[in-house]
Protein backbone atom coordinates (compact mmCIF):
# COMPACT_ATOMS: atom_id res chain seq x y z
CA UNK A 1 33.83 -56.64 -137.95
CA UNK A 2 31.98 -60.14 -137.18
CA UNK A 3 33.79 -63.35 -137.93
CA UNK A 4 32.24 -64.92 -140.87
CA UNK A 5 29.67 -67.72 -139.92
CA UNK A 6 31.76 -71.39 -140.86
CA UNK A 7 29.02 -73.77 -142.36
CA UNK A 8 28.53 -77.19 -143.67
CA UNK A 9 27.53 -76.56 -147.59
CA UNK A 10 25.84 -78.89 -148.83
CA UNK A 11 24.01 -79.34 -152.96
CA UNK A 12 21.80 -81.57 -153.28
CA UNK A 13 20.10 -81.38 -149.65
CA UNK A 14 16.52 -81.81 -150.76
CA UNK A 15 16.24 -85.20 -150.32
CA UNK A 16 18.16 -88.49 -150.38
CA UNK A 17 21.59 -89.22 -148.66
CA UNK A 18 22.12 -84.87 -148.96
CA UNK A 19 18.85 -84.72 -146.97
CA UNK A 20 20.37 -87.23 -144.39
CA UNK A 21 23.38 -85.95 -144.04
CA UNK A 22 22.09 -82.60 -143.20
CA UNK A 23 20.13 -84.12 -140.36
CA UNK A 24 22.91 -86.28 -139.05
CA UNK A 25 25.55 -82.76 -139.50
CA UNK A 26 22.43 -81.06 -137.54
CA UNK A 27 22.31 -83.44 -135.11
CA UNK A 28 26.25 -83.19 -134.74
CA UNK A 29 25.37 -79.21 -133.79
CA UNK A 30 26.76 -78.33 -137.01
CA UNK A 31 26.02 -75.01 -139.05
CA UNK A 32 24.17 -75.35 -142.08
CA UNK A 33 23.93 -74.01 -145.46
CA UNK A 34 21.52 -76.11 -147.89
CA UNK A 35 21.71 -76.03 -151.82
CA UNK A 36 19.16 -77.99 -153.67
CA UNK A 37 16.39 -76.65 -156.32
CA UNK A 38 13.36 -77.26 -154.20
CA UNK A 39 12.76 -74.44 -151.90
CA UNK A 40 9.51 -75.93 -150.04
CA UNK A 41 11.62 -78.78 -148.96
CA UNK A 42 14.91 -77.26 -148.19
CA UNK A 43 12.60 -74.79 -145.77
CA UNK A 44 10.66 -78.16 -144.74
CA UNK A 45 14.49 -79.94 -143.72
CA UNK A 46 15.74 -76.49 -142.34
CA UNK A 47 12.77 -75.95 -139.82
CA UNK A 48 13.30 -79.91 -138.83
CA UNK A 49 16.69 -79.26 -138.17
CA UNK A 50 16.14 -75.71 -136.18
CA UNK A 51 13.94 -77.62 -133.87
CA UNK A 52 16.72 -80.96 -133.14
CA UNK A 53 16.60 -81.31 -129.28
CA UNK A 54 19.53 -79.56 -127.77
CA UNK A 55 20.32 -77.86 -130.80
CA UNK A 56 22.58 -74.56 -130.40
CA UNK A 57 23.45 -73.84 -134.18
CA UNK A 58 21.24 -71.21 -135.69
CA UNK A 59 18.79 -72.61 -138.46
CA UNK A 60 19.97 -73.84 -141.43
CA UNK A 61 20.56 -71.19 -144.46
CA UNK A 62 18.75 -72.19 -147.69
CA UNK A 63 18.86 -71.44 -150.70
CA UNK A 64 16.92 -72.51 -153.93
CA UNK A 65 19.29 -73.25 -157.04
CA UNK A 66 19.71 -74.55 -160.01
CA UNK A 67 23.35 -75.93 -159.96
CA UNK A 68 23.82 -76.80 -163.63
CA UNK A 69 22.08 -73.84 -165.01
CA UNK A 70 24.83 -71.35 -166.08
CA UNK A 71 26.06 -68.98 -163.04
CA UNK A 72 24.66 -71.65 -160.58
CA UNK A 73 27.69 -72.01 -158.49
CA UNK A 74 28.47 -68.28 -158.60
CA UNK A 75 24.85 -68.04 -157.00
CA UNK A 76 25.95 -69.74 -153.98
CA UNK A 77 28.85 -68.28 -153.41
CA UNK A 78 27.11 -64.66 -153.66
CA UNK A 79 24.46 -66.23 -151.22
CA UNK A 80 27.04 -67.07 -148.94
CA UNK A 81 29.06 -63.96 -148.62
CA UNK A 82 25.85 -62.09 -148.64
CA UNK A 83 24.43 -64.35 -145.47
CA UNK A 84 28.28 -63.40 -143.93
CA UNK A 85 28.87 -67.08 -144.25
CA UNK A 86 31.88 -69.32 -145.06
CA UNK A 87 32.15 -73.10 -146.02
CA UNK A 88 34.61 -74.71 -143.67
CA UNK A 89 32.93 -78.31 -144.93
CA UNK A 90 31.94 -78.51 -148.59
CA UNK A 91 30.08 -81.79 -149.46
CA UNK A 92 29.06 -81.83 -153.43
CA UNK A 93 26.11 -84.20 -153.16
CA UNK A 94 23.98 -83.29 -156.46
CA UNK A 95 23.63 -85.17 -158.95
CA UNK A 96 21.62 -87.17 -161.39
CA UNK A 97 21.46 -90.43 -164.01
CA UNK A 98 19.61 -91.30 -167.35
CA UNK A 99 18.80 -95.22 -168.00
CA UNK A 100 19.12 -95.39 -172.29
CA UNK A 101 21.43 -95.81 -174.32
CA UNK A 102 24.00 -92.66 -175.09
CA UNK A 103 23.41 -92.80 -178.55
CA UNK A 104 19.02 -92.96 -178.51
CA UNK A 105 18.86 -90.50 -175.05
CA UNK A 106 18.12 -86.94 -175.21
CA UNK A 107 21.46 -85.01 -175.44
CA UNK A 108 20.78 -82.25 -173.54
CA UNK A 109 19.85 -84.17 -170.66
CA UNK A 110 23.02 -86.23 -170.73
CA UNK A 111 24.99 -83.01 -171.21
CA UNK A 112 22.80 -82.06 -168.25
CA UNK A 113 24.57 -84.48 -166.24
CA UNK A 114 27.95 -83.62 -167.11
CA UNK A 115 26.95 -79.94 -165.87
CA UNK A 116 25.63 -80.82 -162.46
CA UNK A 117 28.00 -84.11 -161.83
CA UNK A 118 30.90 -82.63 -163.09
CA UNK A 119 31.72 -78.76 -163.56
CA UNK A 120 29.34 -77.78 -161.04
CA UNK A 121 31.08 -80.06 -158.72
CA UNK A 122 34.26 -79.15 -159.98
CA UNK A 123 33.44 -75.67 -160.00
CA UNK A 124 32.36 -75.30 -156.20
CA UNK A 125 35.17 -77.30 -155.18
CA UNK A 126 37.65 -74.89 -156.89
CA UNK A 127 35.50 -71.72 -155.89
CA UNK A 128 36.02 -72.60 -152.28
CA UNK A 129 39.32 -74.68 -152.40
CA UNK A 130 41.05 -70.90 -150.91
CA UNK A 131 38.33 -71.01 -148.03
CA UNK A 132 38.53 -74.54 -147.41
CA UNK A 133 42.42 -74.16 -146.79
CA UNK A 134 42.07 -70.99 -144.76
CA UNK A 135 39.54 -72.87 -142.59
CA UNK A 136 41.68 -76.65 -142.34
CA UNK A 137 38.19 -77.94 -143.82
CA UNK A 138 37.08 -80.69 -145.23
CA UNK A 139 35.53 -81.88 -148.82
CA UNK A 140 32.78 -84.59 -149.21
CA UNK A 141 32.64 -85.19 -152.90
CA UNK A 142 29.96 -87.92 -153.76
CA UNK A 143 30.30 -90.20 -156.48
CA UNK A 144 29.35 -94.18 -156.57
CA UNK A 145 30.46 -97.65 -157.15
CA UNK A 146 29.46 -96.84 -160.75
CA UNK A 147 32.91 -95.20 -160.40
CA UNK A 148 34.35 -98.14 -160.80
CA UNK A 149 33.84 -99.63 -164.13
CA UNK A 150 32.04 -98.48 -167.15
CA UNK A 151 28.55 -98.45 -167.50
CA UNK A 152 26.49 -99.15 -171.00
CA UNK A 153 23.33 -98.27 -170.84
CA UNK A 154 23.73 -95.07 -168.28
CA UNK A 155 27.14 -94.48 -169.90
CA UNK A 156 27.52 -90.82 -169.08
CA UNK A 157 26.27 -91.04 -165.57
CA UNK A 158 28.89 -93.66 -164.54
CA UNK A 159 31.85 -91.80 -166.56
CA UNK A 160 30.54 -88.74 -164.65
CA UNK A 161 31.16 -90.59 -160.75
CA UNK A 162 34.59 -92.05 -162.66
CA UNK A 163 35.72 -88.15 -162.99
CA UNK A 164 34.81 -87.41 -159.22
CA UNK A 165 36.38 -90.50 -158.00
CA UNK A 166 39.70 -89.50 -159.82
CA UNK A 167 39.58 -85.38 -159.51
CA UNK A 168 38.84 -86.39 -155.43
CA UNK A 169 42.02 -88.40 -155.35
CA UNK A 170 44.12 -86.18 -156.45
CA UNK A 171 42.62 -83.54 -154.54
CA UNK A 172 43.01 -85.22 -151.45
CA UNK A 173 46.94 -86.23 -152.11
CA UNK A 174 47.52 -82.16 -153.30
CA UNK A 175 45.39 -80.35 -150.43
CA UNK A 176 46.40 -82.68 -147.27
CA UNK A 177 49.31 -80.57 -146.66
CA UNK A 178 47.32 -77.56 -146.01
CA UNK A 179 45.56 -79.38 -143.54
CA UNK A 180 42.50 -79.95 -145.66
CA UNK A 181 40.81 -83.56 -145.81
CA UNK A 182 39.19 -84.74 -149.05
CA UNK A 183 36.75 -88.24 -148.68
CA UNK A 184 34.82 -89.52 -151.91
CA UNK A 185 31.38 -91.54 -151.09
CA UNK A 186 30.92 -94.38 -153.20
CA UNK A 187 27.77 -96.16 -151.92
CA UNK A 188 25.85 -98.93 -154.13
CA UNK A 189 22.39 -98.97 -154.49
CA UNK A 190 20.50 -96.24 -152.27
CA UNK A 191 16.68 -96.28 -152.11
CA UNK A 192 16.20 -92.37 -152.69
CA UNK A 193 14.21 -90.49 -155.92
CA UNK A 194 17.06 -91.40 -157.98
CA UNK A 195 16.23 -94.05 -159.90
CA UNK A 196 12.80 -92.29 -160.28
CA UNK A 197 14.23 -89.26 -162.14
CA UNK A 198 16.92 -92.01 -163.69
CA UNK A 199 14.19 -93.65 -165.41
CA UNK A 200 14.01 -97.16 -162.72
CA UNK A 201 13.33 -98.74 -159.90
CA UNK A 202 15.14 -100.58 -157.22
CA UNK A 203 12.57 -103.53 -157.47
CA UNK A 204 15.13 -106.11 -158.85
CA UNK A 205 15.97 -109.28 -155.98
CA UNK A 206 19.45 -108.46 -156.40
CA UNK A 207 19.06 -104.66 -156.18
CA UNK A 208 17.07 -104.17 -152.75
CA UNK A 209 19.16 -107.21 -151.36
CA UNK A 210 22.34 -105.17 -151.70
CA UNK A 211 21.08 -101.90 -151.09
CA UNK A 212 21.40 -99.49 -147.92
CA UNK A 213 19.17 -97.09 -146.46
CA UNK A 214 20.19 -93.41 -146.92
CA UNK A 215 20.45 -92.98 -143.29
CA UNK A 216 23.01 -95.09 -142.80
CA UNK A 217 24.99 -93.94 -146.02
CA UNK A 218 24.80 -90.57 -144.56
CA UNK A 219 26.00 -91.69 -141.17
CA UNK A 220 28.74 -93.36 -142.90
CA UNK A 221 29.70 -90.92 -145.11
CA UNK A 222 29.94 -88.52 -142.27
CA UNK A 223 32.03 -90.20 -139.90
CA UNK A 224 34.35 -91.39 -142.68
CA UNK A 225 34.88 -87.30 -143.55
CA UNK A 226 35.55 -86.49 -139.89
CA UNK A 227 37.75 -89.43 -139.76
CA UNK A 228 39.77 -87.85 -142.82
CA UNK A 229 39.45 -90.87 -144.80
CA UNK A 230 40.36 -90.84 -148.34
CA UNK A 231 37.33 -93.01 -149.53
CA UNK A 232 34.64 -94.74 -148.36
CA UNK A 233 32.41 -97.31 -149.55
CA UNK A 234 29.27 -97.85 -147.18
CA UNK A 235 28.20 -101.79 -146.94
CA UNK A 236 29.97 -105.15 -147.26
CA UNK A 237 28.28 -105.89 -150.76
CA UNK A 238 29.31 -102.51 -152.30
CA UNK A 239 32.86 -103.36 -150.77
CA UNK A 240 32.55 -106.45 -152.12
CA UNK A 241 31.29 -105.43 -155.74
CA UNK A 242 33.71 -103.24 -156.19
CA UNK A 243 36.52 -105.70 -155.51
CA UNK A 244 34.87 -108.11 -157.92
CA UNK A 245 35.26 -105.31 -160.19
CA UNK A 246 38.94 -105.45 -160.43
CA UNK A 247 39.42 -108.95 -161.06
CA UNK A 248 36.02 -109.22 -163.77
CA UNK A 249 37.94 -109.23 -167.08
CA UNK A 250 36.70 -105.69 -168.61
CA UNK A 251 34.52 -107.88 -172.18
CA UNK A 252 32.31 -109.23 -168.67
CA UNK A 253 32.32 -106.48 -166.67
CA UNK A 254 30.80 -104.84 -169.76
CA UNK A 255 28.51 -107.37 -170.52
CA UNK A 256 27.52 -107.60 -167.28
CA UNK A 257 26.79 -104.50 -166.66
CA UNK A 258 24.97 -103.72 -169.72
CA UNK A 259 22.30 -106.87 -169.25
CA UNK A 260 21.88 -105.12 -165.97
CA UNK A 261 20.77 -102.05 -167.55
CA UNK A 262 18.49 -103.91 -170.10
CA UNK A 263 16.61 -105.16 -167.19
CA UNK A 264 16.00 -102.08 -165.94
CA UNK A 265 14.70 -100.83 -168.60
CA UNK A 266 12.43 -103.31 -168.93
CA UNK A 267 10.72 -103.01 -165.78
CA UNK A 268 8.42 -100.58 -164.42
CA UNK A 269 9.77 -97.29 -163.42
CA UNK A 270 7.16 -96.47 -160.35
């Protein structure tokens, strides 16, 4: 019987800092399994990965999902055995935000949120947990500097990266004696098709001045997993905001936050 094929899962792969990492994992001559619900551009990232110079690995597996639907993560993991593949590296990368206020913003699309950020995470991370122990893998959960402090006016979204902050914590104190490492992202702002789906832009001073380029979040990201490092925060202003965020007395912090918010929704979205 063949040994199962060990791959680098990865949700969310489409675009964004999942579509970077997968190049910079490719790059690394890493095998690849891609998760996202677009299955033109998972094919699109899969053939630009297959043809990397010097690349050995076979071409990325793909496969076109719907994590927060109902059976979603059960999909992949039927996918998987079915390919004859097993995650050694699991990196939870999908996700999504709403700009509004809880209260006035469609429920099912906040509950939406809390499906895809949280129990699909939670439930791929459990699903494989067994594998990932077998294999001395790793875990790549990515969550935000949102994680940080509470967030009026995308309230669900940043209670959402709070939970994978905290559930990755733990995770990493409880599965490091079976040889597995577990890193949590928490970049700041990211020029990607976030914001667009969020409801914003990233055309506030403040907000392109502190953000990074996916790229280098991904690069980032990636050596801080191999590296075993509990969590990582990509830039010296996200370092630095989140810092400011412990000392900002939490009446500010929310006040702060929330007139940050308000802007947003007062500028243009495209």
């Amino acid at each position: 019987m063949n040994a199962a094929r060990k791959v680098m899962l990865i949700t969310g792969a489409s675009g964004g800092i999942g579509a970077d990492l997968a190049r910079h994992a490719g790059g690394k001559g890493h095998d690849l399994a891609l998760v996202a619900r677009n299955p033109q551009a998972l094919d699109a990232l899969a053939d630009e990965i297959a043809a990397l110079p010097g690349r050995i690995a076979p071409r990325p597996l793909v496969f076109a999902c719907d994590l927060a639907a109902p059976g979603g993560p059960a999909a992949v993991e039927d996918f998987l055995a079915q390919a004859g593949a097993t995650p050694e590296i699991l990196v939870n990368n999908a996700g999504y935000g709403l700009l509004g206020p809880a209260a006035e913003a469609d429920p099912a699309a906040q509950l939406g949120i809390v499906d895809l950020n949280i129990r699909a995470l939670t439930d791929l991370t459990l699903r494989f947990a067994k594998t990932l122990v077998a294999n001395r893998g790793r875990l790549l959960n990515v969550a935000s500097v949102a994680a940080y402090m509470p967030g009026p006016g995308m309230a669900v979204y940043y209670a959402s990266k709070a939970y994978v902050l905290s559930f990755s914590e733990a995770l990493s104190r409880e599965l490091a004696p079976h040889g597995v490492t577990v890193t949590t992202l928490c970049p700041g702002p990211v020029p990607t098709g976030f914001g667009d789906r969020a409801g914003f832009s990233n055309k506030m001073d403040w907000v392109k001045f502190a953000s990074m380029p996916s790229p280098a979040v991904a690069e980032a990201a990636y050596d801080a997993m191999m590296a075993g490092k509990r969590v990582v925060i990509p830039g010296l202003l996200a370092k630095v905001m989140v810092f400011a965020c412990s000392l900002t007395p939490k009446a500010l912090l929310l006040a702060s936050v929330a007139a940050l918010q308000l802007r947003r929704t007062k500028e243009p979205s495209s």
